[in-house]
Protein backbone atom coordinates (compact mmCIF):
# COMPACT_ATOMS: atom_id res chain seq x y z
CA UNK A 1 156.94 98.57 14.73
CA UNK A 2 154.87 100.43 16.93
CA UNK A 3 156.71 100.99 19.90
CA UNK A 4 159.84 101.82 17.84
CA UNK A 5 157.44 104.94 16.16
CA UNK A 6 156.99 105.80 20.21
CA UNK A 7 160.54 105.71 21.07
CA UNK A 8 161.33 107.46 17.71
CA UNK A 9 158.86 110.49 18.46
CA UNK A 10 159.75 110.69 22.17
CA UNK A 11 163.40 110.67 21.22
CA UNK A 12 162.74 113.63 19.21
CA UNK A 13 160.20 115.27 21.33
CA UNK A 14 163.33 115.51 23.70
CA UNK A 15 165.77 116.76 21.32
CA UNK A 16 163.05 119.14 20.92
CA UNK A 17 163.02 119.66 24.29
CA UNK A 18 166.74 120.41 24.30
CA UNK A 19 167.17 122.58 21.89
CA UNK A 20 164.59 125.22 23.58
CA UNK A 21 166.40 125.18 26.47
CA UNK A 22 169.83 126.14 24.94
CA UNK A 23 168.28 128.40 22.79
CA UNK A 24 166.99 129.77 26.46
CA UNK A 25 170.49 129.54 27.76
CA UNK A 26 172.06 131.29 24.87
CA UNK A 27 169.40 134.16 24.87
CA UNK A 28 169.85 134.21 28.43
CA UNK A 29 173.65 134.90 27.90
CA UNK A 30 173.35 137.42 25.64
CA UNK A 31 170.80 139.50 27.55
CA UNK A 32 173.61 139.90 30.89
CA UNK A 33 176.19 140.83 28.04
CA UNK A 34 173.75 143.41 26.60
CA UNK A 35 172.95 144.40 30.18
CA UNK A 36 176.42 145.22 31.07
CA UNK A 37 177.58 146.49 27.99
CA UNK A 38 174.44 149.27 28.27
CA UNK A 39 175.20 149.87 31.68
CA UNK A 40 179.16 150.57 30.72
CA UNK A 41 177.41 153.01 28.20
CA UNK A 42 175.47 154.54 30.48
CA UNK A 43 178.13 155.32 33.21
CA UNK A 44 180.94 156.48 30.33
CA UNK A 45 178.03 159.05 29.39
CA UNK A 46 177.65 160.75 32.65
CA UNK A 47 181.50 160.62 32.69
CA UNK A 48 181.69 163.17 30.28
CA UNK A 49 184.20 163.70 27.12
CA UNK A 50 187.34 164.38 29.46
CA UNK A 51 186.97 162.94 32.52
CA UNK A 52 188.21 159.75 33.50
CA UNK A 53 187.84 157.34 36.51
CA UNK A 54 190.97 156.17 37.96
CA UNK A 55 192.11 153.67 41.21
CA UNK A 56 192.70 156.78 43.60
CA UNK A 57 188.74 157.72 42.97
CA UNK A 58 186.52 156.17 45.09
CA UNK A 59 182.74 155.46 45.24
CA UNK A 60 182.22 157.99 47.90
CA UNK A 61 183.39 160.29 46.56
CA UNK A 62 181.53 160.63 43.51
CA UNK A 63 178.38 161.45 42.95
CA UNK A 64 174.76 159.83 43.36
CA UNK A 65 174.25 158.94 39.39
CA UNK A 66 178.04 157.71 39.81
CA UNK A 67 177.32 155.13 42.28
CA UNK A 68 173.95 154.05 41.15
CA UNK A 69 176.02 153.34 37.43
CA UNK A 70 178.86 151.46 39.71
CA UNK A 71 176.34 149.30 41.53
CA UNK A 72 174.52 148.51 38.51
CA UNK A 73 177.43 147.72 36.93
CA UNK A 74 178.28 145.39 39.25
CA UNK A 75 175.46 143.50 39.76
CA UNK A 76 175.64 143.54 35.87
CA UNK A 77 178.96 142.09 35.74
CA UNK A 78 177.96 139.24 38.82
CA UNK A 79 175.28 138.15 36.43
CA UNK A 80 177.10 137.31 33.69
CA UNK A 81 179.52 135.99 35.33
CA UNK A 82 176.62 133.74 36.78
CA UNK A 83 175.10 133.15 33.90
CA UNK A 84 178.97 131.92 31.96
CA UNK A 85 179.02 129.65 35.11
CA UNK A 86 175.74 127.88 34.50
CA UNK A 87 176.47 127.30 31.17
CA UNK A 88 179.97 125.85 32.34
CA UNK A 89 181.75 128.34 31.06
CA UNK A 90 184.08 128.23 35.06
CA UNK A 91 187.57 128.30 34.03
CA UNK A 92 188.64 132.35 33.52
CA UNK A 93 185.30 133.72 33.52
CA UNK A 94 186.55 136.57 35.47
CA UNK A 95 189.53 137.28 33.04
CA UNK A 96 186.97 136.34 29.73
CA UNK A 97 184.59 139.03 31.59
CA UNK A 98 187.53 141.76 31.85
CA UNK A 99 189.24 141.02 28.65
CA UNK A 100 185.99 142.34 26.89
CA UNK A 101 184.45 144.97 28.61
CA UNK A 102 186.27 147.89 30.17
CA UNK A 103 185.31 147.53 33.87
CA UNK A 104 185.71 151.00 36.04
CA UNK A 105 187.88 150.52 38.90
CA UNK A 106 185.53 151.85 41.03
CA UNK A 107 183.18 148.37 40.42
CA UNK A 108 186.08 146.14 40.58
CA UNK A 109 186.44 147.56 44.02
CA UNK A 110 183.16 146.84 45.22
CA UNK A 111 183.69 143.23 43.34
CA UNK A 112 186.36 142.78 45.57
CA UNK A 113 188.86 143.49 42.65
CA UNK A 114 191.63 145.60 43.45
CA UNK A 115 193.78 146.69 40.76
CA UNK A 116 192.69 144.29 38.36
């Protein structure tokens, strides 16, 4: 009976176990979403009401807060698309990622993304 009480607490001393890391995994997620999503904020802000970035602008020609948004927008974007991959989410993580969040063409460029 004893050892059975071991296994029995082990067992759930690793579900335990477990469970904090997908809670970690899940918070993890969330943060590069939030991260992104603030940085998209951020970069439609300094756009301004009327202005809008299109494929014929490119990063140099805008200005210095324009391509410090871009780049952090696109390390933003590389992280969660790092952080869907750990988690196993592999199969249209790029198309998950653009289908919910609007993605300036500018950082798509520098992703390597043209016309996407």
């Amino acid at each position: 009976m004893q050892k059975f009480g071991l296994q029995r607490k082990s067992s759930s001393q690793y579900r335990a176990i477990e469970l904090e890391v997908v809670k970690e995994q899940a918070s993890a997620l969330g943060r590069a979403g939030r991260k992104l999503r603030l940085s998209l904020e951020c970069y439609q802000k300094n756009q301004g009401p009327g202005s809008t970035l299109d494929a014929s602008n490119t990063l140099e020609a805008s200005n210095t807060s324009d391509i410090t948004n871009i780049l952090e927008i696109t390390n933003n974007v590389w992280e969660l698309m790092l952080q869907r991959e750990l988690l196993g989410f592999t199969e249209s993580n790029l198309q998950w990622v653009l289908s919910n969040y609007v993605i300036p063409q500018p950082a798509l460029d520098r992703l390597g993304l043209h016309n996407c």
